[in-house]
Protein backbone atom coordinates (compact mmCIF):
# COMPACT_ATOMS: atom_id res chain seq x y z
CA UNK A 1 0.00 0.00 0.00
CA UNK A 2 2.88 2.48 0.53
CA UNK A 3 4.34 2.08 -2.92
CA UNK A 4 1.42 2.68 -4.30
CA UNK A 5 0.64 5.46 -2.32
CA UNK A 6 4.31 6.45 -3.23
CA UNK A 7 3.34 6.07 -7.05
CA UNK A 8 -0.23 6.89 -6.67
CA UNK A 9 -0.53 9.37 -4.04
CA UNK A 10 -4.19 9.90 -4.92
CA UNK A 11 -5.38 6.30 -4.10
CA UNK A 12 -7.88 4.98 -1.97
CA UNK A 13 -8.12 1.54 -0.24
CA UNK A 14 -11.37 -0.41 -2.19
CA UNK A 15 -13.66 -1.93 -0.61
CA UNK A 16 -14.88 -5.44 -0.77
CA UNK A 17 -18.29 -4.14 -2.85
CA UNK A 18 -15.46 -2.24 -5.21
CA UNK A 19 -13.37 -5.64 -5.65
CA UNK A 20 -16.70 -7.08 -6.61
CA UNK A 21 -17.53 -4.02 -9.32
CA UNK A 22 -13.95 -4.27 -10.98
CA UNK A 23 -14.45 -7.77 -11.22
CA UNK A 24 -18.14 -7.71 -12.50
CA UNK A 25 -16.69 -5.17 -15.05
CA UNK A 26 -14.09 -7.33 -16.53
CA UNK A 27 -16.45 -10.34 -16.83
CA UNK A 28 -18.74 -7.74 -18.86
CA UNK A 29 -16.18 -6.81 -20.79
CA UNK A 30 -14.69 -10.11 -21.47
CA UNK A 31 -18.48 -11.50 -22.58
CA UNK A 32 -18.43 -8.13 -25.03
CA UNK A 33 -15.26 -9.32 -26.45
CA UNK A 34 -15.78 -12.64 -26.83
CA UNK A 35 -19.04 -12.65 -27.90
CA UNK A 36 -19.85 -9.12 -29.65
CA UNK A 37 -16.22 -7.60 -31.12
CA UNK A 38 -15.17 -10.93 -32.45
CA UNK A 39 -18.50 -11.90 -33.98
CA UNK A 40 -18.29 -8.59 -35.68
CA UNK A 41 -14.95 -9.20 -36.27
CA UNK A 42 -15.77 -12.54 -38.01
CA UNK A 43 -18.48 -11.02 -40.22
CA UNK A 44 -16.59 -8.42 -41.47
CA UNK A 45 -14.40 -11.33 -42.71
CA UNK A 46 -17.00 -13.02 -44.53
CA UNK A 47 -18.40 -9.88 -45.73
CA UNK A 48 -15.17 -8.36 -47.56
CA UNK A 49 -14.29 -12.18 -48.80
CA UNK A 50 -17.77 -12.21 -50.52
CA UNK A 51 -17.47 -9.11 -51.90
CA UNK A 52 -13.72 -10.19 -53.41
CA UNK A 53 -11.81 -7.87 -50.83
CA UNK A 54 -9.71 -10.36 -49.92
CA UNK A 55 -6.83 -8.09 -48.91
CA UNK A 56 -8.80 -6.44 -46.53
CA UNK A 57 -10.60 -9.14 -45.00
CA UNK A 58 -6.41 -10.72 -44.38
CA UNK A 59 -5.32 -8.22 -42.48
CA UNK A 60 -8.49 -7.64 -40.64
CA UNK A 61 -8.58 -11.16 -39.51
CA UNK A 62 -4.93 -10.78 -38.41
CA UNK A 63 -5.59 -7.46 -36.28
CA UNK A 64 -8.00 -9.45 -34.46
CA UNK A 65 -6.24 -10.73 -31.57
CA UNK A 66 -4.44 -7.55 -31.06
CA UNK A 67 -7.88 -5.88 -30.97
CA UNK A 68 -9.20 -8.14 -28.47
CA UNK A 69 -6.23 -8.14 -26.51
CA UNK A 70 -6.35 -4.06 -26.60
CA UNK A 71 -9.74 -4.15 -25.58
CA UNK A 72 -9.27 -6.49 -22.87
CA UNK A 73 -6.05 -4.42 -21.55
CA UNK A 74 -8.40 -1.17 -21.93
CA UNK A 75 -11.02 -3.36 -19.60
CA UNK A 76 -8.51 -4.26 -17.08
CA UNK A 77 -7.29 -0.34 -16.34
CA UNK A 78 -10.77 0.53 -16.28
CA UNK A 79 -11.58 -1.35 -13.82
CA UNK A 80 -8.40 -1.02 -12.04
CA UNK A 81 -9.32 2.87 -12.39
CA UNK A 82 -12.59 2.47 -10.78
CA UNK A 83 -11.19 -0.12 -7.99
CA UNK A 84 -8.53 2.70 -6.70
CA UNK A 85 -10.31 5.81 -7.75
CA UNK A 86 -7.30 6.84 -10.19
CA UNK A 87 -8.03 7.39 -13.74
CA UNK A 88 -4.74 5.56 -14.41
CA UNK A 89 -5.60 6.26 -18.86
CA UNK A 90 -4.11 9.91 -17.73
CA UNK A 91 -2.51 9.95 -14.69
CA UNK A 92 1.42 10.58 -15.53
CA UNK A 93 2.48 7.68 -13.50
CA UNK A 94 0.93 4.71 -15.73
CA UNK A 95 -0.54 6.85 -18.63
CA UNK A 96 2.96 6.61 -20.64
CA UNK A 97 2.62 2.34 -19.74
CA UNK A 98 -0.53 2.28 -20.94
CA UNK A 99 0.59 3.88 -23.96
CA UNK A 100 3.48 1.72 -24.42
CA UNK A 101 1.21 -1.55 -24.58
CA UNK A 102 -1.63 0.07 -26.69
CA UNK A 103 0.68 0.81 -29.20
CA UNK A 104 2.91 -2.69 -28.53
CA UNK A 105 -0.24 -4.18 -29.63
CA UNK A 106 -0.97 -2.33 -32.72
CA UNK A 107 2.83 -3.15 -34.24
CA UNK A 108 1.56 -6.52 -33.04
CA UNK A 109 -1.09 -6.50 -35.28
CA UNK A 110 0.78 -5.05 -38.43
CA UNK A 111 3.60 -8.16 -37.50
CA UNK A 112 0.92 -10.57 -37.67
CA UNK A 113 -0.78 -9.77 -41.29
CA UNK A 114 3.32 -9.82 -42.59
CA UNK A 115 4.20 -13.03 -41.11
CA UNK A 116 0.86 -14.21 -42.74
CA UNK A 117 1.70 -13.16 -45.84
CA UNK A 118 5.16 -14.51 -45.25
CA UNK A 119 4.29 -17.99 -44.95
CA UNK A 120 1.19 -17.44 -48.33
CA UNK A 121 2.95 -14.76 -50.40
CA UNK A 122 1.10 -15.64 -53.29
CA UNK A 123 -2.04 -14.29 -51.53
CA UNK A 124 -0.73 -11.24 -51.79
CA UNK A 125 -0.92 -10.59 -55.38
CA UNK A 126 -2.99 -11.48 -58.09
CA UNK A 127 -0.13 -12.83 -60.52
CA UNK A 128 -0.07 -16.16 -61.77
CA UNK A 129 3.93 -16.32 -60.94
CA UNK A 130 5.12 -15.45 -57.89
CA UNK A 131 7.27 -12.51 -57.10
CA UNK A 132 10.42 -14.25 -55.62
CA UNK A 133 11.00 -10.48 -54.08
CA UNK A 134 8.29 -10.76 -51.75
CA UNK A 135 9.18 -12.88 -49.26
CA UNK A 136 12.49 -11.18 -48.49
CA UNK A 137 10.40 -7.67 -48.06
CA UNK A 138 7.99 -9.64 -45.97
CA UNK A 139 10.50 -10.78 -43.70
CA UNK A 140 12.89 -7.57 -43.79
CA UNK A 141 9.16 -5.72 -42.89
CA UNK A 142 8.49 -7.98 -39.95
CA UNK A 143 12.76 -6.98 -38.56
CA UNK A 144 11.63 -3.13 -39.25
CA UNK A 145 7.94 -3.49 -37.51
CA UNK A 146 9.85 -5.09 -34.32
CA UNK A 147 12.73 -2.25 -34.30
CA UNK A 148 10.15 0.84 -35.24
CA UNK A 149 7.62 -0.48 -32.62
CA UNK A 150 11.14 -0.56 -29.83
CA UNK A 151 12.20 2.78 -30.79
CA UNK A 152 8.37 4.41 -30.22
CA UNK A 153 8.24 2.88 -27.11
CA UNK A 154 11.06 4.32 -26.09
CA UNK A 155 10.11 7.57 -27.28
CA UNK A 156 7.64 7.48 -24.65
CA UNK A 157 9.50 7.08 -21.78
CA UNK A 158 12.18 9.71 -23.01
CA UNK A 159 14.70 7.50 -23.59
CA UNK A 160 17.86 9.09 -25.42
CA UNK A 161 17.96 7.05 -28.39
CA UNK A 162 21.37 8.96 -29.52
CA UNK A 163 23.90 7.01 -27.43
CA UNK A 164 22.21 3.96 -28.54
CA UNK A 165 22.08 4.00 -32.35
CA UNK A 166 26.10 5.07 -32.30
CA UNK A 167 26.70 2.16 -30.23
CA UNK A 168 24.21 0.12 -32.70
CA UNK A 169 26.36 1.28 -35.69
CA UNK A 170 29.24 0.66 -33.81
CA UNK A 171 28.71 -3.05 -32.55
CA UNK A 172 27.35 -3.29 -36.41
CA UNK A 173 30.67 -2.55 -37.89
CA UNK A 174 32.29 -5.06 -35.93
CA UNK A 175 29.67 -7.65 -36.42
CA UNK A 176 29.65 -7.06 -39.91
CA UNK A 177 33.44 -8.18 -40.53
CA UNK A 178 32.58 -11.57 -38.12
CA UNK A 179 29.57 -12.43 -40.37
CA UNK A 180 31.01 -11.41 -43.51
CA UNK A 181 30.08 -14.93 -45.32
CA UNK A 182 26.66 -14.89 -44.02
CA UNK A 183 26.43 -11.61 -45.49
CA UNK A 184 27.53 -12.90 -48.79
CA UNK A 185 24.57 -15.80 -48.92
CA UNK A 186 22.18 -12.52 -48.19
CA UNK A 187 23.28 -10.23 -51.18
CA UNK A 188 23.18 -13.02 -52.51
CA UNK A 189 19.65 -14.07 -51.65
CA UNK A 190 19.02 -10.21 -52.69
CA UNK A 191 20.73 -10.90 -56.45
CA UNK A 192 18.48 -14.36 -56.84
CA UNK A 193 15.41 -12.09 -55.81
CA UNK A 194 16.11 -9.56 -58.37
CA UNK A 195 17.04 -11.52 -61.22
CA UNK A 196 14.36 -13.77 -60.58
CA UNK A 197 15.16 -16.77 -62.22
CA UNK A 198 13.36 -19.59 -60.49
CA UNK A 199 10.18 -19.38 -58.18
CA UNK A 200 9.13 -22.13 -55.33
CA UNK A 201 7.94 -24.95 -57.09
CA UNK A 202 10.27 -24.36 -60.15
CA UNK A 203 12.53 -27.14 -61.44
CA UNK A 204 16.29 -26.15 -61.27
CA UNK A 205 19.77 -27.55 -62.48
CA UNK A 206 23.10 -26.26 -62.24
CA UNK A 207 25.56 -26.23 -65.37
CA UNK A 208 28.24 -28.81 -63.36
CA UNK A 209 24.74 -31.14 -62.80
CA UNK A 210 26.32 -31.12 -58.96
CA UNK A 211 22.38 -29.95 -57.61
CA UNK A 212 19.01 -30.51 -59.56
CA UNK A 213 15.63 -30.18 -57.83
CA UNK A 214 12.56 -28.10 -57.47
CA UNK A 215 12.87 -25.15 -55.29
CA UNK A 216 10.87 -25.47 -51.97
CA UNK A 217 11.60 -22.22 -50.21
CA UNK A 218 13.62 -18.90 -50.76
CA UNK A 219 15.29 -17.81 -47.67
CA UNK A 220 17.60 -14.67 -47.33
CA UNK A 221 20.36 -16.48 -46.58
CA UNK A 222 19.61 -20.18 -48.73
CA UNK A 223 17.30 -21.89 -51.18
CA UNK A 224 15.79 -25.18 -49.96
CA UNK A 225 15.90 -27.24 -52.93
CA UNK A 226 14.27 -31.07 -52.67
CA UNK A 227 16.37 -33.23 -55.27
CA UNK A 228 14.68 -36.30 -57.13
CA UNK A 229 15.71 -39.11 -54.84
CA UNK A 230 13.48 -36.53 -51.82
CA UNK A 231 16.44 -35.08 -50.18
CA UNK A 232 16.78 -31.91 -48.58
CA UNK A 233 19.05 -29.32 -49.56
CA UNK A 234 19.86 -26.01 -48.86
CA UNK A 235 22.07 -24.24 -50.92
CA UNK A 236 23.76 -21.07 -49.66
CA UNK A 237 22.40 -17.99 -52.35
CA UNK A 238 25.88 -16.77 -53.15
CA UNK A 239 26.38 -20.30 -54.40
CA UNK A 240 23.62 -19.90 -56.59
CA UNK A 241 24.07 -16.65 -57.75
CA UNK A 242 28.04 -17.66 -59.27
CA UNK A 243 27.03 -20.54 -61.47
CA UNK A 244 24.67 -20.20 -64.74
CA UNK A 245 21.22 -21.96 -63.65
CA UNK A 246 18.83 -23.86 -65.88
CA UNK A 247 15.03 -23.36 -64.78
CA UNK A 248 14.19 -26.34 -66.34
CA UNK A 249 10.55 -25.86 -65.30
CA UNK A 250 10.07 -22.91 -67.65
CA UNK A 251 11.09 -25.17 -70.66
CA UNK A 252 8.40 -25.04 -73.57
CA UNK A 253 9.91 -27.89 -75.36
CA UNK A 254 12.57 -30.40 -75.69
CA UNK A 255 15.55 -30.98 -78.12
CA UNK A 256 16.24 -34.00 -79.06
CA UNK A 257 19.81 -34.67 -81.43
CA UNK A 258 21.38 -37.49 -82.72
CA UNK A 259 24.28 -38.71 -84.80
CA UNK A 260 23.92 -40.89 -87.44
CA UNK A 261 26.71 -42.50 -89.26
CA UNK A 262 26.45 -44.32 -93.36
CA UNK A 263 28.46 -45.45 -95.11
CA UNK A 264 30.23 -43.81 -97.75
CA UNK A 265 29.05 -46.46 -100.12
CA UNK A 266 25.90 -45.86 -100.34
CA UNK A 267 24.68 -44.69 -103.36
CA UNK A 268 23.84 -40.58 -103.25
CA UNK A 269 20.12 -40.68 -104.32
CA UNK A 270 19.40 -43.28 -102.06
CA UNK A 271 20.77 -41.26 -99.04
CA UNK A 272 18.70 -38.07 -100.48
CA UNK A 273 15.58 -40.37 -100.09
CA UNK A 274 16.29 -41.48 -97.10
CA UNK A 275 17.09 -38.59 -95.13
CA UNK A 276 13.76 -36.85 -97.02
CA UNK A 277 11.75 -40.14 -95.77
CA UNK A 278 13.38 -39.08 -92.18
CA UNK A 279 12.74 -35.63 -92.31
CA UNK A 280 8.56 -36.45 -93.26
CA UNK A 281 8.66 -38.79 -90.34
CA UNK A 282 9.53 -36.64 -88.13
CA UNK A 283 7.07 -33.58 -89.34
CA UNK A 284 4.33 -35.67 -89.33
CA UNK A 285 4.59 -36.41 -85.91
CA UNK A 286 2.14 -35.27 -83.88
CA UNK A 287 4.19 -34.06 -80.72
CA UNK A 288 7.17 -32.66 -82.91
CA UNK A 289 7.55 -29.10 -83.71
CA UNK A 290 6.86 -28.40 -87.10
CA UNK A 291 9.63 -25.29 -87.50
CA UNK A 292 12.60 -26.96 -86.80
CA UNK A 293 12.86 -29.92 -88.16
CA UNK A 294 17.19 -30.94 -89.49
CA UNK A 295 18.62 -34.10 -90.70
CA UNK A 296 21.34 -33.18 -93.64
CA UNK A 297 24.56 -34.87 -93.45
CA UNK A 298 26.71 -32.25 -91.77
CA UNK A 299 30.50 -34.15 -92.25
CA UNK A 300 32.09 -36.46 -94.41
CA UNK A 301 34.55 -38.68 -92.99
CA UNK A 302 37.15 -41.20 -94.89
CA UNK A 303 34.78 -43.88 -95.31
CA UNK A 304 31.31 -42.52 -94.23
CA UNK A 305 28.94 -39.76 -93.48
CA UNK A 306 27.83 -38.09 -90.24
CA UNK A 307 24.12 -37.32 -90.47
CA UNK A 308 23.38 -34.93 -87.87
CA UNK A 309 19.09 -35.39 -86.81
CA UNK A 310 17.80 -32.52 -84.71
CA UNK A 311 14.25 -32.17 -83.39
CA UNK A 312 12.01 -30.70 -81.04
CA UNK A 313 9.43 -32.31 -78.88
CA UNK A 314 6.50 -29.48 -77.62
CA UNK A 315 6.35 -30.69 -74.08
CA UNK A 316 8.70 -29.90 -71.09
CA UNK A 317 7.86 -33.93 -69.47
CA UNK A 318 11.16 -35.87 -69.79
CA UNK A 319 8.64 -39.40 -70.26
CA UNK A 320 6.71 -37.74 -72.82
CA UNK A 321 9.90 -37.11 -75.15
CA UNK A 322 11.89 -40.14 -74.65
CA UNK A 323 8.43 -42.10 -75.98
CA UNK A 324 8.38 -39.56 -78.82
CA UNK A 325 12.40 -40.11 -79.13
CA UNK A 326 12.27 -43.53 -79.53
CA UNK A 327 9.30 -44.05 -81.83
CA UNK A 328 10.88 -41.76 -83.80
CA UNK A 329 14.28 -43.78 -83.60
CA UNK A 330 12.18 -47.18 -84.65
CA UNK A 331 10.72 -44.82 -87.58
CA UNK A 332 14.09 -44.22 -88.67
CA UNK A 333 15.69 -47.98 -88.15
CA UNK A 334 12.54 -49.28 -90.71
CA UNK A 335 13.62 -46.70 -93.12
CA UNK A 336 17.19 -47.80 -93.25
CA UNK A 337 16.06 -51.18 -93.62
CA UNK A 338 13.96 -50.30 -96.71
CA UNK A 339 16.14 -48.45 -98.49
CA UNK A 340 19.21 -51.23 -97.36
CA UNK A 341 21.52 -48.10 -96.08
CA UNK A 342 24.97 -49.72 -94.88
CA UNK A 343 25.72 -47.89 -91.12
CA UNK A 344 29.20 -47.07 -90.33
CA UNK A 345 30.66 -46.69 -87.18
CA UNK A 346 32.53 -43.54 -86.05
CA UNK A 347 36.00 -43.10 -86.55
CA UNK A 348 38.21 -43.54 -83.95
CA UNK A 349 39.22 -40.05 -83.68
CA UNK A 350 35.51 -39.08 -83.37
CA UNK A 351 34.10 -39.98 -80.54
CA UNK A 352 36.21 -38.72 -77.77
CA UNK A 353 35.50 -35.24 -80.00
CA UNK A 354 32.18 -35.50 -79.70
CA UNK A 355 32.27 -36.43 -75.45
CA UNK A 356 34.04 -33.24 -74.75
């Protein structure tokens, strides 16, 4: 009772019949949260998400708890007001507390509708591809909410933030040379975010084959990457970011190329025909593209021909065009049969060129 009369010279012992009111008025005002604000709350919801607001009805449905937890707080001092006679909402001893978690509540709100969006970014905008970009902002938002909501607080209670953001920027410099790889995987994270060339769910290879998978999550400091045999991964960003990546997912078609070799023996309208007979095969295919369509005999060896075939499949499924691959194959097999072409094998010197 003294420290409180130290703090609160103007208050008065309650009563039992007091006790009883403050209580009585935080039941009331629990039953009008509970059962009025969030019901309201609620239909508001429903309301915007019929009417295709769905924006609005997110980040209303995220502010909720930190409305009913306001209200509740709001409750309590009233009826901690009424039990001691103090209106403690202005009296300079607890008004600048009050304050603090009235507006520690309302950053809490803002933090929750980011980290929703953080974990469903692709609510968040009507695209059909995602921006990779978003997340990071999301999550750099959420560090910025936490720091502006730290600094306001403080503002209240007259703290002198001087002193504290030189010896922020201070301990930052020397963290900054400590972490200086970590850093890296960020800027890099950054780079992969602004060149944005793969999304979650995208199917990913590098040029040295050492990591192919489909992206599962974009971090700021690494990509989580599952790999065909359902292994984890997670790649640090500045790795990413220094070799050339195929996004194998955004593939409209596949090529498909193979060497042929006849021999040189064969007679020169019979090889015409046959390549012609290989080239119709091929356009009348009905899963081949139609505009790039090559079989010629691109070198001439001592005692045969290399004839180079080169076609596209339109689909981006590796099963779909190794079926079209090797019908076409069998196509081309029967037509060397017909037309008895003699095949040749490559010359020695040949094949290691062509493995390199």
């Amino acid at each position: 009772m003294d420290s409180l009369h130290w703090i609160l010279p103007k208050f008065t012992v309650p009563t039992w019949m007091d006790v009883l009111i403050a209580i009585i008025i935080c039941i009331v005002g629990w039953l009008i949260q509970r059962f009025i604000i969030k019901k309201i709350i609620n239909r508001l919801v429903i309301f915007l998400r019929n009417r295709q607001r769905n924006f609005q009805a997110n980040v209303l449905a995220q502010f909720s708890k930190a409305i009913g937890y306001a209200f509740m707080t709001a409750v309590i001092v009233l009826s901690l007001s009424y039990l001691i006679e103090v209106p403690l909402f202005t009296h300079k001893s607890t008004k600048n507390f009050i304050l603090s978690i009235m507006v520690f509540f309302a950053f809490k709100g803002v933090y929750d509708v980011l980290n929703f969006y953080t974990k469903q970014p692709l609510q968040l905008t009507s695209e059909e591809d995602q921006n990779v970009l978003l997340p990071f902002f999301l999550r750099i938002g959420k560090v910025i909410i936490m720091i502006f909501a730290m600094f306001t607080i403080a503002s209240f209670w007259n703290f002198n933030l001087n002193g504290f953001l030189t010896g922020i920027g201070l301990t930052g410099v020397a963290i900054a040379f400590g972490i200086r790889d970590t850093l890296a995987h960020v800027f890099g994270g950054m780079s992969v975010a602004l060149d944005n060339p793969f999304q979650i769910g995208d199917w990913i290879a590098t040029e040295d084959q050492k990591i192919e998978g489909t992206i599962e999550d974009i971090n700021l400091r690494s990509t989580l990457i599952q790999t065909g045999d359902k292994g984890l991964v997670y790649v640090p960003n500045s790795y990413l970011v220094n070799r050339p990546i195929y996004n194998l997912s955004r593939r409209e078609k596949r090529k498909c190329e193979q060497f042929l070799y006849v021999a040189a023996t064969n007679e020169e309208d019979i090889l015409r025909s046959a390549l012609t007979a290989i080239h119709k095969g091929i356009y009348l295919h009905a899963n081949t593209e139609k505009d790039m369509i090559h079989v010629y005999i691109d070198e001439f060896h001592h005692d045969s021909y290399r004839v180079l075939i080169r076609f596209f499949v339109a689909t981006n499924d590796t099963a779909v065009m190794l079926e079209v691959r090797q019908e076409i194959f069998f196509a081309i097999r029967q037509i060397m049969e017909e037309l008895s072409i003699t095949l040749a094998s490559p010359d020695e010197d040949e094949e290691p060129r062509r493995k390199k």
